[in-house]
N, C-alpha and C. Protein backbone atom coordinates (compact mmCIF):
# COMPACT_ATOMS: atom_id res chain seq x y z
N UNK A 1 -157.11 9.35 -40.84
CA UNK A 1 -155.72 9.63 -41.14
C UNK A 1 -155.22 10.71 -40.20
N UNK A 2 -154.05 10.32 -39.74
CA UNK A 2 -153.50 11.40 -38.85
C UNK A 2 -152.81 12.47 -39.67
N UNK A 3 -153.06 13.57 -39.35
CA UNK A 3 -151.98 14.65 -40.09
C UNK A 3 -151.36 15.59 -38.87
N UNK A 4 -150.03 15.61 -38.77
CA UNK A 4 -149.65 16.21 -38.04
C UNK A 4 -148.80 17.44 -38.40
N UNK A 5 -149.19 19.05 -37.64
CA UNK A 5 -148.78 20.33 -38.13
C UNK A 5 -148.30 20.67 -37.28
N UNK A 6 -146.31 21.59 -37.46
CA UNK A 6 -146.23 21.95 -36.47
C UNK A 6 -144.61 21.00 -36.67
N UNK A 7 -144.23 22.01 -35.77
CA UNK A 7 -142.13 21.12 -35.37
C UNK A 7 -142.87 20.78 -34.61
N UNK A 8 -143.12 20.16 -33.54
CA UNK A 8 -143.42 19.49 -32.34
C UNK A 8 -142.25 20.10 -31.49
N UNK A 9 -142.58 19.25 -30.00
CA UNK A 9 -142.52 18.06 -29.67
C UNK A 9 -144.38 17.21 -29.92
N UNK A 10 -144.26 16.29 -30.08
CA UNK A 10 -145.43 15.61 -29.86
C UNK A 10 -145.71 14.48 -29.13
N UNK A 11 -147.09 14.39 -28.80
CA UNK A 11 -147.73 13.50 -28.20
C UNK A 11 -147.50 12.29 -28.81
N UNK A 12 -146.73 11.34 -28.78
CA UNK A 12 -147.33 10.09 -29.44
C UNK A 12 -147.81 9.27 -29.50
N UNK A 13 -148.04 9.08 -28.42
CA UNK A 13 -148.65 7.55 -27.37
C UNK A 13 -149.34 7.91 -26.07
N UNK A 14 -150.38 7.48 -25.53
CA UNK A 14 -150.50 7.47 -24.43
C UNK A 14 -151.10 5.99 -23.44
N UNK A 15 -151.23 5.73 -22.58
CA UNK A 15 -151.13 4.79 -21.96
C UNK A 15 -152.09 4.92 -20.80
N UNK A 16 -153.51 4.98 -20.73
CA UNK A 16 -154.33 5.03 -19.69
C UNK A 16 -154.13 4.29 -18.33
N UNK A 17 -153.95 4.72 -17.10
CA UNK A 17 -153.79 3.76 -15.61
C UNK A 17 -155.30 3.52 -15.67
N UNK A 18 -155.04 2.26 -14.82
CA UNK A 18 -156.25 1.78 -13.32
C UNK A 18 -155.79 1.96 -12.28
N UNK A 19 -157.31 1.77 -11.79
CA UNK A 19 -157.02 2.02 -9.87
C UNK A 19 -156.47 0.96 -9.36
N UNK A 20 -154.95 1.20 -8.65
CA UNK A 20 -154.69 0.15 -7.91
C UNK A 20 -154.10 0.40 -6.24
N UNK A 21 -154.89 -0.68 -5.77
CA UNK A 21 -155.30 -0.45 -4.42
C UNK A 21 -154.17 -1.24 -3.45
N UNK A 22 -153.35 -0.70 -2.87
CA UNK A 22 -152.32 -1.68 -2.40
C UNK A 22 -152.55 -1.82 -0.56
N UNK A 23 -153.51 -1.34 -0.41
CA UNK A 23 -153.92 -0.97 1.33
C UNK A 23 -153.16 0.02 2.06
N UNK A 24 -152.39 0.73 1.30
CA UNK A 24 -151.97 1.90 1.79
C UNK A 24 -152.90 3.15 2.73
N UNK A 25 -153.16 3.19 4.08
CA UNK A 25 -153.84 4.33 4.74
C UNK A 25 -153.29 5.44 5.03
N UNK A 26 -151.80 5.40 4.67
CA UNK A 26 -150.80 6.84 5.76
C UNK A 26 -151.00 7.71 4.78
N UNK A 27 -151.97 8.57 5.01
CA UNK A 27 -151.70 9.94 4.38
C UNK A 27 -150.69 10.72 3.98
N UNK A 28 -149.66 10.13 5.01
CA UNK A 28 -148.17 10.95 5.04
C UNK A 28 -147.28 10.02 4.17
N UNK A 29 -147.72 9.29 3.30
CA UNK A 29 -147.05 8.19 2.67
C UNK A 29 -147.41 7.66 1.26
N UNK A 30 -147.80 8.84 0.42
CA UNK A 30 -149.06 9.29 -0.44
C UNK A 30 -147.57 8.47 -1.96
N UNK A 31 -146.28 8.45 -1.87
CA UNK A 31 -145.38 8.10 -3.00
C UNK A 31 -145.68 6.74 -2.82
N UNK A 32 -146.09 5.86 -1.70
CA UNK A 32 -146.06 3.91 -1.24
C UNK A 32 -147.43 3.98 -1.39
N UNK A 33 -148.67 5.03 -2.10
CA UNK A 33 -149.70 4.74 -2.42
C UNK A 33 -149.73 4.93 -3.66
N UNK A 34 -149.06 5.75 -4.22
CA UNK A 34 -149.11 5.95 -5.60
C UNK A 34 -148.20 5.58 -6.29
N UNK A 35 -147.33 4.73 -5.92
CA UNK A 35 -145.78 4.00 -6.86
C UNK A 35 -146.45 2.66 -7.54
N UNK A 36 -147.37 1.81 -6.89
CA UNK A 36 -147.90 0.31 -7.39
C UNK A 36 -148.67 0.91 -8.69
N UNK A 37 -149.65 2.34 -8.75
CA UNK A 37 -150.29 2.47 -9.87
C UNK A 37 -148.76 3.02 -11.07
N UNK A 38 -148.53 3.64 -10.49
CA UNK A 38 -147.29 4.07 -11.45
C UNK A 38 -146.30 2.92 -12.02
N UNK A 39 -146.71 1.69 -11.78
CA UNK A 39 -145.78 0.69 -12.26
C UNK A 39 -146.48 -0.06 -13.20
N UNK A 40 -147.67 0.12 -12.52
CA UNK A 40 -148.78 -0.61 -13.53
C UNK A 40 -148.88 -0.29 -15.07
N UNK A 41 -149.10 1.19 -14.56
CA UNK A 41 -149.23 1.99 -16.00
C UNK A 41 -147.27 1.71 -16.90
N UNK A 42 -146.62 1.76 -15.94
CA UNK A 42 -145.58 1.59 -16.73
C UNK A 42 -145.06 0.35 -17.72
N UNK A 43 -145.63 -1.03 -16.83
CA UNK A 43 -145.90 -2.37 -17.64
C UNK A 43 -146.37 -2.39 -18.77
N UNK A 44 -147.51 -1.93 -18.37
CA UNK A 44 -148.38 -1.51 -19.63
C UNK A 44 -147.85 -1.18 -20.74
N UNK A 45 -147.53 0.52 -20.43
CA UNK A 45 -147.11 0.96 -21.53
C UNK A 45 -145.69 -0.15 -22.50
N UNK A 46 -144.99 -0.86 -21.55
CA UNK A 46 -143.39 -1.24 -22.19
C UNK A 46 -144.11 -2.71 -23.28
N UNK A 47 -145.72 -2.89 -22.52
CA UNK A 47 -145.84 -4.26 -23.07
C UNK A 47 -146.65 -3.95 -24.06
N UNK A 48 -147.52 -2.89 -24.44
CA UNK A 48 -148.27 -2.46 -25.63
C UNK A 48 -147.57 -2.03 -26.27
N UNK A 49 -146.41 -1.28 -26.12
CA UNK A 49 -145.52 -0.23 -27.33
C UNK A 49 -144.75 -1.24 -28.02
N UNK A 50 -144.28 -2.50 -26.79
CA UNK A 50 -142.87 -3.22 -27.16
C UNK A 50 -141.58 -2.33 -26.80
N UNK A 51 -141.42 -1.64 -26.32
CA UNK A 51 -140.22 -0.50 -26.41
C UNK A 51 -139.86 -0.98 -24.92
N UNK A 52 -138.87 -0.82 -24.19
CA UNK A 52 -138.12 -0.76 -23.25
C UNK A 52 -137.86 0.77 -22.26
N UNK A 53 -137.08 0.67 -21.18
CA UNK A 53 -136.93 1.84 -20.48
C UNK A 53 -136.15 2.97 -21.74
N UNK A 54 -135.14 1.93 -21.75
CA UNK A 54 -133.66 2.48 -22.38
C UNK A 54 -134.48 3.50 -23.86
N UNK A 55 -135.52 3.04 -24.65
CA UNK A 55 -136.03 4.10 -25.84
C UNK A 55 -136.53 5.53 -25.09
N UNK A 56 -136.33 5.45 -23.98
CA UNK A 56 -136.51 6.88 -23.58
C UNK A 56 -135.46 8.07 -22.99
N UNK A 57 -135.45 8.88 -23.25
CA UNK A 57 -134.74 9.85 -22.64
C UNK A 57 -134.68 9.80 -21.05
N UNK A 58 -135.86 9.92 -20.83
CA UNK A 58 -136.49 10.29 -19.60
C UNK A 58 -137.72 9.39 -19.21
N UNK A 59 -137.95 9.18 -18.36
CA UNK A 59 -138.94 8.55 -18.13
C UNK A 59 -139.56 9.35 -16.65
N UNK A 60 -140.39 10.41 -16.41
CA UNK A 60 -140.82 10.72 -15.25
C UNK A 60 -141.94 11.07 -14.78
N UNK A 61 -142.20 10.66 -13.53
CA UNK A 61 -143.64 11.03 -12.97
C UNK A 61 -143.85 11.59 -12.09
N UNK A 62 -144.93 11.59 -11.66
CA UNK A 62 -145.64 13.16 -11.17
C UNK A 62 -145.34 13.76 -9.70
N UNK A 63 -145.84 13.35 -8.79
CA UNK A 63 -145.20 13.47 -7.57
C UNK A 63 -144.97 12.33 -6.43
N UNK A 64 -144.00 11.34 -6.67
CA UNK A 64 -143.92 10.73 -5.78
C UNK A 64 -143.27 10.56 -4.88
N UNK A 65 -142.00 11.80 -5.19
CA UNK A 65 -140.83 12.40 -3.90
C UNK A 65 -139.68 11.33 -3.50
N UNK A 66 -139.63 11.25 -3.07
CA UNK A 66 -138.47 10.29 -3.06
C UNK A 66 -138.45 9.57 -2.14
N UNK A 67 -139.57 8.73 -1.47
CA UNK A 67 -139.62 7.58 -0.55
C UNK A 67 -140.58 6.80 -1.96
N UNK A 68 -141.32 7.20 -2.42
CA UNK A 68 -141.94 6.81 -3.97
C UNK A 68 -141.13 6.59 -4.90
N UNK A 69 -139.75 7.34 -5.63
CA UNK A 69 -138.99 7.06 -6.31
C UNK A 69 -138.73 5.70 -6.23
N UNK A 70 -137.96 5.85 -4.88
CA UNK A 70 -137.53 4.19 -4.45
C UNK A 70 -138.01 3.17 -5.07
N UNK A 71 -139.50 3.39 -4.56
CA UNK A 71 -140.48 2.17 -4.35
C UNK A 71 -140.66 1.92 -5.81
N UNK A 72 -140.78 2.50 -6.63
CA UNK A 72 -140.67 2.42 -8.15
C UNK A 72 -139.64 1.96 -8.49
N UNK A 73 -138.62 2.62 -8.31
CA UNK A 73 -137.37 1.66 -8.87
C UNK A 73 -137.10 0.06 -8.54
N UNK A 74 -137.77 -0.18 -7.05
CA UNK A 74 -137.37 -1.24 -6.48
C UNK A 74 -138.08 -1.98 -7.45
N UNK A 75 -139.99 -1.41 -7.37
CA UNK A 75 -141.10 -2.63 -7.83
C UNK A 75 -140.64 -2.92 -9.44
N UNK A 76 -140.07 -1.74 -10.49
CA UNK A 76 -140.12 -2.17 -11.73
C UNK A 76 -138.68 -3.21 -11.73
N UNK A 77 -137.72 -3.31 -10.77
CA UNK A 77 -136.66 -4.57 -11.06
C UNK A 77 -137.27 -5.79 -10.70
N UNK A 78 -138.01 -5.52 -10.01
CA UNK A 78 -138.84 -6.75 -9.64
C UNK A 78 -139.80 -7.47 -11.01
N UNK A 79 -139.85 -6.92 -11.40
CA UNK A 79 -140.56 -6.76 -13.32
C UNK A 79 -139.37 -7.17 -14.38
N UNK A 80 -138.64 -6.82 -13.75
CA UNK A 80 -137.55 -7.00 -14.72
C UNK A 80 -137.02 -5.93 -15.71
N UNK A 81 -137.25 -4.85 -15.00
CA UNK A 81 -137.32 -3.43 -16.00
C UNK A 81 -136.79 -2.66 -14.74
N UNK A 82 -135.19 -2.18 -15.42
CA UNK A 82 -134.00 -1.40 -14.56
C UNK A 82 -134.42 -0.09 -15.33
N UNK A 83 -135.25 0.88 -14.37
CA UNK A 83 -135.15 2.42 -14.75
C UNK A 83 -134.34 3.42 -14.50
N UNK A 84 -133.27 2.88 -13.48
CA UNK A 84 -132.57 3.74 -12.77
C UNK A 84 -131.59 4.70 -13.32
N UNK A 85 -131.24 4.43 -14.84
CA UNK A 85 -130.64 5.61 -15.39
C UNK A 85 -131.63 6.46 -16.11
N UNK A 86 -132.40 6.58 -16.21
CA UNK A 86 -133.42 8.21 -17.08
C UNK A 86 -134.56 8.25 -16.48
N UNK A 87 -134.50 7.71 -15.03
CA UNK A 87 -135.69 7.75 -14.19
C UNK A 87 -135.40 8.70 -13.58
N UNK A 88 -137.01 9.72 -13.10
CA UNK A 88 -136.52 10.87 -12.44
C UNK A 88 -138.15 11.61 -11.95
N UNK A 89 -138.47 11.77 -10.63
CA UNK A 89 -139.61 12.09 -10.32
C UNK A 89 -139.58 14.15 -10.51
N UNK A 90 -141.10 14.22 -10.55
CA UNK A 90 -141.39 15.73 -10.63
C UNK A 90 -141.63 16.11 -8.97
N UNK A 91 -142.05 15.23 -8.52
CA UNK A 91 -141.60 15.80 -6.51
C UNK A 91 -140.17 15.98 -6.34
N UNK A 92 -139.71 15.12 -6.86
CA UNK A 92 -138.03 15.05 -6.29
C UNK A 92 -137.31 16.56 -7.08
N UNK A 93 -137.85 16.98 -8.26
CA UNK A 93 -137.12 17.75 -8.97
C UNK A 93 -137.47 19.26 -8.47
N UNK A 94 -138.32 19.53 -7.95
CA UNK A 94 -139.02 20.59 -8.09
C UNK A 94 -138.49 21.42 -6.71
N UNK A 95 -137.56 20.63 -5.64
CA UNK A 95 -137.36 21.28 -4.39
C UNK A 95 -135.63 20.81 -4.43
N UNK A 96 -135.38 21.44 -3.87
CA UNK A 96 -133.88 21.24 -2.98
C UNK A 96 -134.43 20.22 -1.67
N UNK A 97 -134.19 19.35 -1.59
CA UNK A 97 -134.45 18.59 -0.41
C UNK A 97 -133.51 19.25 1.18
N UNK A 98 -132.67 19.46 0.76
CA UNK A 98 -131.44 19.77 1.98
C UNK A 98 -131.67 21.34 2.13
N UNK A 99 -131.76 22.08 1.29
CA UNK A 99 -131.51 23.35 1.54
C UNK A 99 -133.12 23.73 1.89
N UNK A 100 -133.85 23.37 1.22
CA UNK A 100 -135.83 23.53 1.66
C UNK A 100 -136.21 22.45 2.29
N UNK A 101 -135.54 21.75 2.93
CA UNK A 101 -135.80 21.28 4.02
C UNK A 101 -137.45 20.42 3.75
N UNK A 102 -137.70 19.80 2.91
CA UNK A 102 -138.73 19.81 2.36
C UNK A 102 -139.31 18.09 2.40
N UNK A 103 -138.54 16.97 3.15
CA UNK A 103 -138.23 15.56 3.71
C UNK A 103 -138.21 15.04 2.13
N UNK A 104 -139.40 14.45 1.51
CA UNK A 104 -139.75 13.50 0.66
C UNK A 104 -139.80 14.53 -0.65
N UNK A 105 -139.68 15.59 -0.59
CA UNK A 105 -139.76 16.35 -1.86
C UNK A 105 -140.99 17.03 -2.24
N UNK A 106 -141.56 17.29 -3.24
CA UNK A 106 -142.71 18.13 -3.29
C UNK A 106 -144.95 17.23 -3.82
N UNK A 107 -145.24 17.46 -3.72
CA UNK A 107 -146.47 16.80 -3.76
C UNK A 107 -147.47 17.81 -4.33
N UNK A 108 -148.76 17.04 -4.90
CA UNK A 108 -149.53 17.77 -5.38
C UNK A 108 -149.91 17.60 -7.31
N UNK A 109 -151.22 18.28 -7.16
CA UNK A 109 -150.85 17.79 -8.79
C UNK A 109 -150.23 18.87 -9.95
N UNK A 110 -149.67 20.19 -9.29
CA UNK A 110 -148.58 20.99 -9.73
C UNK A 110 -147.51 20.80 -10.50
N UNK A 111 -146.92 19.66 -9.42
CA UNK A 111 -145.85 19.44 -9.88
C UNK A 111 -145.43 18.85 -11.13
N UNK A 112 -146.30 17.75 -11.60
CA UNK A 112 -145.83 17.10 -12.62
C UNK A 112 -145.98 18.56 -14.08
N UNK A 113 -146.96 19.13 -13.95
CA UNK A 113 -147.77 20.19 -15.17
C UNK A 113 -146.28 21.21 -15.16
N UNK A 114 -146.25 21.67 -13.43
CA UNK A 114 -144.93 22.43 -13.56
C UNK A 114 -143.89 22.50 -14.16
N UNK A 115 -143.08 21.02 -13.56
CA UNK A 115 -141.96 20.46 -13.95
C UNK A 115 -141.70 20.22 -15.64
N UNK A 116 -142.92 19.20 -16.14
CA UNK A 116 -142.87 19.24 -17.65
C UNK A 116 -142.75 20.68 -18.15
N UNK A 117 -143.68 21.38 -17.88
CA UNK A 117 -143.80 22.65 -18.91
C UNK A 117 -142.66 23.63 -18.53
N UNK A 118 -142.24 23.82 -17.24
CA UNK A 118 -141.02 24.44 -16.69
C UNK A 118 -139.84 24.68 -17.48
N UNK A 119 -139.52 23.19 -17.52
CA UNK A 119 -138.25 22.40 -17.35
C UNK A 119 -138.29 21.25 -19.14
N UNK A 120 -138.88 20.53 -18.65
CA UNK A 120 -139.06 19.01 -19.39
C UNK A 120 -139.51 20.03 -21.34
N UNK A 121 -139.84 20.69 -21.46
CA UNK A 121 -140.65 20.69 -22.51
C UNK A 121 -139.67 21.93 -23.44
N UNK A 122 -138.71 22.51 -22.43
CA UNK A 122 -137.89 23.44 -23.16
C UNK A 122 -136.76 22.37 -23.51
N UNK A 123 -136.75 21.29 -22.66
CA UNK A 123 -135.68 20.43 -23.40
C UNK A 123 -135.80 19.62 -24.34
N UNK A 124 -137.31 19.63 -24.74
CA UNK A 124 -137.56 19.14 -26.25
C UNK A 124 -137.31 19.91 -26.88
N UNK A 125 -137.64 20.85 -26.93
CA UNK A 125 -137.89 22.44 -27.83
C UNK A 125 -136.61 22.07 -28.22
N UNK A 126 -135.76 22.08 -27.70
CA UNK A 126 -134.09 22.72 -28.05
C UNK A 126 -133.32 21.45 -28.10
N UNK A 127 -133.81 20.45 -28.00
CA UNK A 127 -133.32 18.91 -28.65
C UNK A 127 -132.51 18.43 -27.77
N UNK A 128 -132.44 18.69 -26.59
CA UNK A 128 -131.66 18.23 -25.15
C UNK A 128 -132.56 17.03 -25.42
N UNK A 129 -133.56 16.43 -25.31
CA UNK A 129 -134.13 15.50 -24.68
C UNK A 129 -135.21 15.50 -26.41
N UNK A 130 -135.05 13.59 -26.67
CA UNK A 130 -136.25 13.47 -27.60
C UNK A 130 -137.02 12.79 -27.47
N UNK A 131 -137.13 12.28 -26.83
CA UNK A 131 -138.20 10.91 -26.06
C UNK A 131 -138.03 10.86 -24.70
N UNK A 132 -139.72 11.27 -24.10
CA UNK A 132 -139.84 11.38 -22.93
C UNK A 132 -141.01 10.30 -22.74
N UNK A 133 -140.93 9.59 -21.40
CA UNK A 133 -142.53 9.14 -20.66
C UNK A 133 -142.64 10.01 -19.98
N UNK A 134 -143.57 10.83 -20.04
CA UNK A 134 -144.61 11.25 -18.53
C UNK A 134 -145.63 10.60 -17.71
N UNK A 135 -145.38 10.25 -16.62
CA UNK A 135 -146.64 9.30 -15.97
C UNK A 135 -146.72 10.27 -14.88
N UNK A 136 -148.21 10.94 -14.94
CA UNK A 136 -148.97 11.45 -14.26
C UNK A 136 -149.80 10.81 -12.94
N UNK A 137 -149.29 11.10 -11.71
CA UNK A 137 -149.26 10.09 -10.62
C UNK A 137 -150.51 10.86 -9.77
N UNK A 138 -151.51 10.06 -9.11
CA UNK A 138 -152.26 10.49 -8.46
C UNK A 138 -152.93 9.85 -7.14
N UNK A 139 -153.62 10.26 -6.18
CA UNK A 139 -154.36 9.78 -5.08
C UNK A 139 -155.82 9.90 -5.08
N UNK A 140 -156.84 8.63 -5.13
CA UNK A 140 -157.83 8.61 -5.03
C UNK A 140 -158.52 8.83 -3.28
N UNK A 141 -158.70 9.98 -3.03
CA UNK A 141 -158.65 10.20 -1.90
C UNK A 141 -159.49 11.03 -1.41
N UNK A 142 -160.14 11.60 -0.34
CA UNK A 142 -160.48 12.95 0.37
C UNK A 142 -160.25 13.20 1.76
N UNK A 143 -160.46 14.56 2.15
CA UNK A 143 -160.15 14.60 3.27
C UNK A 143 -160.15 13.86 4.59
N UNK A 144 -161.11 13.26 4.83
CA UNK A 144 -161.96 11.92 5.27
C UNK A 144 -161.85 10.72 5.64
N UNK A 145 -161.32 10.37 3.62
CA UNK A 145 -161.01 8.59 3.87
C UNK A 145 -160.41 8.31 4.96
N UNK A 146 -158.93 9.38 4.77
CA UNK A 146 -157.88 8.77 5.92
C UNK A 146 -158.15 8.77 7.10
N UNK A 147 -158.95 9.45 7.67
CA UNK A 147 -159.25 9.71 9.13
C UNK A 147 -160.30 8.26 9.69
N UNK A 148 -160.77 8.30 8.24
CA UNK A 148 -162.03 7.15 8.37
C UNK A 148 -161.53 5.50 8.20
N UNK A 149 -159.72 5.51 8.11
CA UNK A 149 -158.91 4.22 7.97
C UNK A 149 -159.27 3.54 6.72
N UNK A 150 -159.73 4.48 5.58
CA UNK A 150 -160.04 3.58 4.26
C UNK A 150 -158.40 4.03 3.93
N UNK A 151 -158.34 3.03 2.71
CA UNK A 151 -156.99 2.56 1.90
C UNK A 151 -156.81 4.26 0.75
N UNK A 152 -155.51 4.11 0.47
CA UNK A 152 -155.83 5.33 -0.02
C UNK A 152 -154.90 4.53 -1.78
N UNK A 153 -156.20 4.49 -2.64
CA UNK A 153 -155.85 4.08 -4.15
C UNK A 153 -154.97 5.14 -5.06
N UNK A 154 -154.71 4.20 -5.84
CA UNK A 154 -153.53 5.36 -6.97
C UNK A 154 -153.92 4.91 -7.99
N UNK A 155 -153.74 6.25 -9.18
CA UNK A 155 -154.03 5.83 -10.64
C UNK A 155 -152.64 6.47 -11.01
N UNK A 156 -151.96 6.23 -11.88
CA UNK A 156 -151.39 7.00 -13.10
C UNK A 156 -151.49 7.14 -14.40
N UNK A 157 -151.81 7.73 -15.03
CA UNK A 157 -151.35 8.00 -16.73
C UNK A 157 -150.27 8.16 -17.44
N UNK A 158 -149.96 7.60 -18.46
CA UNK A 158 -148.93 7.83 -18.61
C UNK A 158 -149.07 8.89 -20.58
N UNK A 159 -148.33 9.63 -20.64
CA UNK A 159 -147.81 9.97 -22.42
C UNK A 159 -146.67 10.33 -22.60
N UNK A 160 -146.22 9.50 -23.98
CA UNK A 160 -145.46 9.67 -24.73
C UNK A 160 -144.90 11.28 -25.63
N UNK A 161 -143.64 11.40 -25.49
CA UNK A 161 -143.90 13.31 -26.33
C UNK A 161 -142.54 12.91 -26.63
N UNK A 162 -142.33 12.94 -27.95
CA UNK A 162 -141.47 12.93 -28.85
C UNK A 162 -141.05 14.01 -29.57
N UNK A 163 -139.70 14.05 -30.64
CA UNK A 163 -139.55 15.21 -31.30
C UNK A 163 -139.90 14.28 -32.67
């Protein structure tokens, strides 16, 4: 039995990624390696919950900057799932692109922990925002692979945090 203590926000769901390998090698291109896992996990989640984009506030992930945004928005219409209104990356949010001069936005696995707990988690607190996805975006990678012309794989995770 679950018992839950506490106003929240809470966890309610979560949604485990796989590795998916799209032959991506450009190191410098780490959002078109990690957008195919981030869609995956996002299928997933819309086809286990049953729920749609639209039951969320927000829907955002971790660092895929904004040549990754894209590629997400493009691959989930291709799915048949329009995110483009409460879609919103933690690379893209975390920099001024124009004024920090910063191309694709920010990277790393900072950003997503940042951004949520920053930003994302005071707007539960205070009821701006009641249903969020977080999909936690990543690169299966080392210093190495790339030099060594292996593919560079992506996982994401995704959870649910509700009020």
């Amino acid at each position: 039995m679950l018992v839950i203590h506490g106003t929240g926000p809470y966890i309610t769901c979560m949604t485990p990624g796989k590795i998916v390998d799209m032959g991506i090698k450009d190191a410098n291109n780490m959002g078109a390696a990690m957008a195919p896992a981030a869609l995956d996990t996002l299928i997933t989640h819309f086809r286990d919950t049953g729920r749609k984009p639209s039951y969320y506030d927000a829907i955002i992930t971790g660092d895929l900057g904004y040549v990754g945004k894209e590629i997400l928005i493009e691959l989930a219409e291709t799915k048949g799932y329009n995110i483009k209104s409460n879609y919103n990356d933690c690379g893209v949010l975390i920099f001024d692109k124009e004024k920090q001069d910063t191309h694709s936005g920010g990277s790393g696995c900072a950003c997503c922990g940042s951004v949520f707990s920053g930003y994302f988690f005071k707007q539960l607190k205070e009821k701006k925002l009641n249903r969020i996805l977080l999909i936690a975006t990543g690169a299966l990678m080392n210093s190495t692979s790339s030099q060594q012309g292996e593919s560079i794989p992506g996982i994401a995770h995704a959870i649910a945090i509700e009020n």
